[in-house]
C-alpha atoms as a PDB file:
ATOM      1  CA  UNK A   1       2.923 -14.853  15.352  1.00  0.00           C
ATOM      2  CA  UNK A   2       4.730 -11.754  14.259  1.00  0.00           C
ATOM      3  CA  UNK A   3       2.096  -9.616  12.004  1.00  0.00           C
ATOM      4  CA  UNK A   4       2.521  -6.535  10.238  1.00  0.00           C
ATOM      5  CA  UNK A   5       0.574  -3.645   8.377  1.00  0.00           C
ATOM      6  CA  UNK A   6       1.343  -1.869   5.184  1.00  0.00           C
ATOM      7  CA  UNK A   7      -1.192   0.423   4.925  1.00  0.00           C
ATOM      8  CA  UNK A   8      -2.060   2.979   1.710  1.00  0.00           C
ATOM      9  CA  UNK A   9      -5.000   4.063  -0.463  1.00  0.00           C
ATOM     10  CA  UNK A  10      -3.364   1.795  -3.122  1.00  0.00           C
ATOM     11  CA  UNK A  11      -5.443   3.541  -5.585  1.00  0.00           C
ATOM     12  CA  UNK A  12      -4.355   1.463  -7.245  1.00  0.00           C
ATOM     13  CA  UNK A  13      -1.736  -0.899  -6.710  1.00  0.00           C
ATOM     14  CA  UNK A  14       1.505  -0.556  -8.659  1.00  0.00           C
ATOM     15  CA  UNK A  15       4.502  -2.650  -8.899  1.00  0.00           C
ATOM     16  CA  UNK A  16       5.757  -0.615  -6.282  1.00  0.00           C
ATOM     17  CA  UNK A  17       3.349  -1.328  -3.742  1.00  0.00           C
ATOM     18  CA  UNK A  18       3.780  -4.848  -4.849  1.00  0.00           C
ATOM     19  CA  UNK A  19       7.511  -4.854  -4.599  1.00  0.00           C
ATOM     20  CA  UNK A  20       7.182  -3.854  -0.776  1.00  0.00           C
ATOM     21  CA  UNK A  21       4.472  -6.253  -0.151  1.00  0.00           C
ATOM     22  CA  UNK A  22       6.663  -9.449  -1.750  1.00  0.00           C
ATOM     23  CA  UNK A  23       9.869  -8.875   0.325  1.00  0.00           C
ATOM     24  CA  UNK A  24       7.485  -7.239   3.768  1.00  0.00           C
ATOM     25  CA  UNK A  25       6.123 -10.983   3.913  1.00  0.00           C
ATOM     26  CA  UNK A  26       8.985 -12.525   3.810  1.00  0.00           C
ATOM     27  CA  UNK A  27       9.836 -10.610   7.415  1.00  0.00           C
ATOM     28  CA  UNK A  28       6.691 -11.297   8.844  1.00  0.00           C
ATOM     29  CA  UNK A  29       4.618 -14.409   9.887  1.00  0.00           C
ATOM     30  CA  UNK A  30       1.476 -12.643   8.515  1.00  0.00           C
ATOM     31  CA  UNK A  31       1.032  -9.182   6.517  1.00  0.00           C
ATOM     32  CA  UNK A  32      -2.037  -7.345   6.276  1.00  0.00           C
ATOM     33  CA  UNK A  33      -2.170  -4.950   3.902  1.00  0.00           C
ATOM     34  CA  UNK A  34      -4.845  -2.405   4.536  1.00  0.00           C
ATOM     35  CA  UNK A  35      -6.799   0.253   2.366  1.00  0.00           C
ATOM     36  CA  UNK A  36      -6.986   3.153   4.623  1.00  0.00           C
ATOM     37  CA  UNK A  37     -10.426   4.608   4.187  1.00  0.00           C
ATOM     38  CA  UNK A  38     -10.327   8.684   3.797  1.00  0.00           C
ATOM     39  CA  UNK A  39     -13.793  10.224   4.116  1.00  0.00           C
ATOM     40  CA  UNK A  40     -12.214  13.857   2.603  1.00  0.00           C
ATOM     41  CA  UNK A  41     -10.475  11.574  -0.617  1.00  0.00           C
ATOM     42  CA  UNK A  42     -12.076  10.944  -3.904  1.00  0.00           C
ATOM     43  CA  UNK A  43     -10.503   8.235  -5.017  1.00  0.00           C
ATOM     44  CA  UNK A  44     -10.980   6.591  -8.163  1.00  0.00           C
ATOM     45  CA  UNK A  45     -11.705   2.963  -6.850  1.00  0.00           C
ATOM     46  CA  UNK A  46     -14.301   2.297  -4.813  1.00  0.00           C
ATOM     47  CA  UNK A  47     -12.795   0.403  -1.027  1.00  0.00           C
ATOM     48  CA  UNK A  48     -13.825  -2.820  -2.484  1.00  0.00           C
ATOM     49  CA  UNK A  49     -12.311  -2.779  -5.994  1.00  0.00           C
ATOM     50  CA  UNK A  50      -9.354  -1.613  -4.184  1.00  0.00           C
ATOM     51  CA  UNK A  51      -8.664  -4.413  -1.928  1.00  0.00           C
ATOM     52  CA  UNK A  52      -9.650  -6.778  -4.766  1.00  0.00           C
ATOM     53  CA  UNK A  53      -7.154  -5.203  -7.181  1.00  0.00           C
ATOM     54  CA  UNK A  54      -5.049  -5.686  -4.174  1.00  0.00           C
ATOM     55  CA  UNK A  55      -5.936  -9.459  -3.514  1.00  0.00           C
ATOM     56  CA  UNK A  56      -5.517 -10.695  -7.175  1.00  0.00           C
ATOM     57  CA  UNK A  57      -2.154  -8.798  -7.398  1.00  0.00           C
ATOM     58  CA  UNK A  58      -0.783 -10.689  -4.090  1.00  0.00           C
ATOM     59  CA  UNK A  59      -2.292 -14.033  -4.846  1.00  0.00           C
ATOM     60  CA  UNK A  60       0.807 -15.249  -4.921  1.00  0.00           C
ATOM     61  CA  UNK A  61       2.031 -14.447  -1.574  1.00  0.00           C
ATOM     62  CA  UNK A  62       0.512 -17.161   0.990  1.00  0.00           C
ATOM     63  CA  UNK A  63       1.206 -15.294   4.135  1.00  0.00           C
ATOM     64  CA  UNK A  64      -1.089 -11.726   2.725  1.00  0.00           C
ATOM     65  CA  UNK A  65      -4.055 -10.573   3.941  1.00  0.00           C
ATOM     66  CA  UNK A  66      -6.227  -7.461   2.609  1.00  0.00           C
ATOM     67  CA  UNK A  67      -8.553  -5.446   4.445  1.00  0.00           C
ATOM     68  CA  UNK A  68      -9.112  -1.922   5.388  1.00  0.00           C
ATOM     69  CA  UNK A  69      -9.587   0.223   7.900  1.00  0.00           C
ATOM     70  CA  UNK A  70     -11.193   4.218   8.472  1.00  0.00           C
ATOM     71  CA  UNK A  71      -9.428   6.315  10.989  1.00  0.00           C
ATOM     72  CA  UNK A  72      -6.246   5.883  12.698  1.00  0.00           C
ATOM     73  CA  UNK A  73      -3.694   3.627  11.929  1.00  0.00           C
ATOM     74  CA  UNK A  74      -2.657   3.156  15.482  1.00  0.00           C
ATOM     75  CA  UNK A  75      -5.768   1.969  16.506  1.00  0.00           C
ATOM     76  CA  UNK A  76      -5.904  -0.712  13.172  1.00  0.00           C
ATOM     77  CA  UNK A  77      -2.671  -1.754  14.143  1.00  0.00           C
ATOM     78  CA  UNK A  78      -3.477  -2.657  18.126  1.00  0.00           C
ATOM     79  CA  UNK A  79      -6.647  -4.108  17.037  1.00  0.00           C
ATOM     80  CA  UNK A  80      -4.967  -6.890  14.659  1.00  0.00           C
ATOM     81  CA  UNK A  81      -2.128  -7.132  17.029  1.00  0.00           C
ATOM     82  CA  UNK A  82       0.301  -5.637  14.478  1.00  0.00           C
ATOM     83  CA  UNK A  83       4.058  -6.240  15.665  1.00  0.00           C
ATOM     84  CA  UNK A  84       5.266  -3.516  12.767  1.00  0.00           C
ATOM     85  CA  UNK A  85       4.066  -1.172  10.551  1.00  0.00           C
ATOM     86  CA  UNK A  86       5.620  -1.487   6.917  1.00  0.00           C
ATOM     87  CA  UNK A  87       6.099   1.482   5.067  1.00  0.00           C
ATOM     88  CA  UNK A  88       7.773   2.229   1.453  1.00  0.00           C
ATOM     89  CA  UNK A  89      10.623   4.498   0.710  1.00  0.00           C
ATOM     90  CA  UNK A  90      10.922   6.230  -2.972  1.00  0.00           C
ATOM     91  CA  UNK A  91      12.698   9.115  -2.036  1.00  0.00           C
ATOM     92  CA  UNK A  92      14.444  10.840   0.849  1.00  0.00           C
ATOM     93  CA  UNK A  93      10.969  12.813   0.540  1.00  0.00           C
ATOM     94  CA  UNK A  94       9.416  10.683   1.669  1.00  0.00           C
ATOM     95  CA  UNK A  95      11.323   9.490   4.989  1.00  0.00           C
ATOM     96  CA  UNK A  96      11.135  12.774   6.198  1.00  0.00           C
ATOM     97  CA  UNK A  97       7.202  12.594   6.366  1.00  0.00           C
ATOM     98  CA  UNK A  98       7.598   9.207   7.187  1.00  0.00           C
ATOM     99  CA  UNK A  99       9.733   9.545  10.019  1.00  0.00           C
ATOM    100  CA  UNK A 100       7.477  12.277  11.698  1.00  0.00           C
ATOM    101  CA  UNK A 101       4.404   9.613  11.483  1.00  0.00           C
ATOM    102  CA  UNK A 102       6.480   6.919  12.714  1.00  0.00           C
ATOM    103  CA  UNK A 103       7.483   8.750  15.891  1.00  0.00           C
ATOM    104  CA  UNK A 104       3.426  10.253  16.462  1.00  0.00           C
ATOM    105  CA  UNK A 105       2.695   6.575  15.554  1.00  0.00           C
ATOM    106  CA  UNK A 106       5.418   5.062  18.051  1.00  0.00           C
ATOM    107  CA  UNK A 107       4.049   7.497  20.825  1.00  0.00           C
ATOM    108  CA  UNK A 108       0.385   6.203  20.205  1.00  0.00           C
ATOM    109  CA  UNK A 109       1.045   2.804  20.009  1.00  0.00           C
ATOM    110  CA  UNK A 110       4.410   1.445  21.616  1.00  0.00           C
ATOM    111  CA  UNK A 111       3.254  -1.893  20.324  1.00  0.00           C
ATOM    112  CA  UNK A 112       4.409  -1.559  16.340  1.00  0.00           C
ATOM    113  CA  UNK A 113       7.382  -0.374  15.650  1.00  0.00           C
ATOM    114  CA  UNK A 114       7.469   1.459  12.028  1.00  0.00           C
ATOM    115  CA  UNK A 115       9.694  -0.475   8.920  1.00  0.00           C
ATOM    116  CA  UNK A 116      10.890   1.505   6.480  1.00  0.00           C
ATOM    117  CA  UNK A 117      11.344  -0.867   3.095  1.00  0.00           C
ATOM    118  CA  UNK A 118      13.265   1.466   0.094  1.00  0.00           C
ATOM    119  CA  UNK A 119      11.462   0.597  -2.661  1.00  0.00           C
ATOM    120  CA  UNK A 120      13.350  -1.284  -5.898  1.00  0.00           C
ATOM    121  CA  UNK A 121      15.399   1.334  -7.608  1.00  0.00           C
ATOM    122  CA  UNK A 122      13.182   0.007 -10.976  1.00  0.00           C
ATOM    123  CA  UNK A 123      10.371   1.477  -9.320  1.00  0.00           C
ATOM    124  CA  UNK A 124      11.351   4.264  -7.176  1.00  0.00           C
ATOM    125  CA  UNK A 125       9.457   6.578  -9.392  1.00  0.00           C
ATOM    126  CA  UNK A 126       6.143   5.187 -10.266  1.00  0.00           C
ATOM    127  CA  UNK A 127       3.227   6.524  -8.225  1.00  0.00           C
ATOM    128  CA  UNK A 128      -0.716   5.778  -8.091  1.00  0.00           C
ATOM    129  CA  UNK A 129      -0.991   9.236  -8.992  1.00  0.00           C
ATOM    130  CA  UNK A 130       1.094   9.355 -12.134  1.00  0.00           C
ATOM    131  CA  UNK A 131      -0.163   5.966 -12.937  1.00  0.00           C
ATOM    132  CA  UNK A 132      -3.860   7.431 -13.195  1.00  0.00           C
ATOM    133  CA  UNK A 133      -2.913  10.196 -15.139  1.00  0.00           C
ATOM    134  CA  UNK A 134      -0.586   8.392 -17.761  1.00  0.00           C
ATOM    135  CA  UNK A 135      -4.349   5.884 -17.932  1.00  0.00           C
ATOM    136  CA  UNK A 136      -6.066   8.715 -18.183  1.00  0.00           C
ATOM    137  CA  UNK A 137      -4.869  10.428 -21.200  1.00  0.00           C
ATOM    138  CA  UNK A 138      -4.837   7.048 -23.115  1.00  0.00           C
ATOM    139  CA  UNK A 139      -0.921   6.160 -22.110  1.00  0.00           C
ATOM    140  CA  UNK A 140       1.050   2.961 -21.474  1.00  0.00           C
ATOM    141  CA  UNK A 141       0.796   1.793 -18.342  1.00  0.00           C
ATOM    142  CA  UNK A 142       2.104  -1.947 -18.301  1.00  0.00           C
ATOM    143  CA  UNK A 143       5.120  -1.530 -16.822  1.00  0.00           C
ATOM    144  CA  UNK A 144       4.216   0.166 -13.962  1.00  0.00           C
ATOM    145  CA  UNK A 145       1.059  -1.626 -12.778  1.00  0.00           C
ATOM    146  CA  UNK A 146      -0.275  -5.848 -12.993  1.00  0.00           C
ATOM    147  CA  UNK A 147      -2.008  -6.619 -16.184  1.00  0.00           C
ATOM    148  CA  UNK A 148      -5.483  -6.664 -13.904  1.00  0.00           C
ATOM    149  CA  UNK A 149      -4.977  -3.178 -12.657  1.00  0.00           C
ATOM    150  CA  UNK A 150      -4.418  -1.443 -16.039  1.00  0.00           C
ATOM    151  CA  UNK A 151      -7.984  -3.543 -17.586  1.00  0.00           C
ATOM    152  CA  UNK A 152      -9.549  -1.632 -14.861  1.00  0.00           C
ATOM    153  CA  UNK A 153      -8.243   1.548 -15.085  1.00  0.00           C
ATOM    154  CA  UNK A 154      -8.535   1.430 -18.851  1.00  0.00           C
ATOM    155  CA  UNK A 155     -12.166   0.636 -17.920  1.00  0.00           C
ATOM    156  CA  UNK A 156     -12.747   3.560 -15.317  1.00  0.00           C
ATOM    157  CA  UNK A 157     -11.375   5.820 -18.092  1.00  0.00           C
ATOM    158  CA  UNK A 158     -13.481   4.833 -20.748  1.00  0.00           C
END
């Protein structure tokens, strides 16, 4: 069984992450798409309301998993047997950072090799972090998040 990883703080979920998460499972036998757990973060969601958000967004998608994980990816990765790691592309930013991780990843863990997925042109520039602060200053956030993700942010922002 070939099973990969997207891991992110997904805090929270946009129809970005969600994008990369549809067309990731249709590579792999099994994805797992895991909350990485950063003690020196504060973010908004808790772990568990993230990987719920996360589980009622990808309902949908038979072959998804959620879970999370503290420390290093690597290690997350060996100890689900992870065949790849998935990762999003916005920007050419972004596979510059991505690239260096991939090869420290690659030289930790010859067992995943990192995909890089360019995210839907329709969503190359939504972020969790714009997506909080457009929710937190009373904005319209319904086309960049599902319906369940903006009822909660609307509610952490109350």
């Amino acid at each position: 069984m070939k099973v990969a990883v997207y891991p992110g703080s997904f805090d929270p979920i946009t129809f970005g992450h969600l994008d990369i998460a549809e067309r990731a499972a249709k590579l792999f036998d099994k994805l797992v798409i895991a909350v990485m757990v950063n003690p020196h973060k504060n973010p908004l969601f808790t772990e568990e309301e993230r990987k719920e958000l996360i589980r009622e967004a990808v309902s949908h998608i038979p072959n998804v998993e959620v879970d999370s994980f503290p420390g290093l990816l690597v290690k997350y990765a060996e100890s689900i047997g992870a065949h790849a790691i998935v990762k999003g592309l916005r920007a050419v930013s972004d596979f510059e950072s991505e690239l260096s991780m991939a090869s420290i990843n690659s030289k930790m863990y010859a067992g995943a090799d990192t995909i890089f997925i360019p995210t839907n042109f329709k969503y190359s520039y939504i972020s969790s972090s714009l997506v909080k602060e457009i929710a937190r200053h009373g904005g319209n956030i319904e086309e960049f998040v599902p319906s369940h993700v903006e009822k909660a942010l609307q509610i952490k922002y109350r």
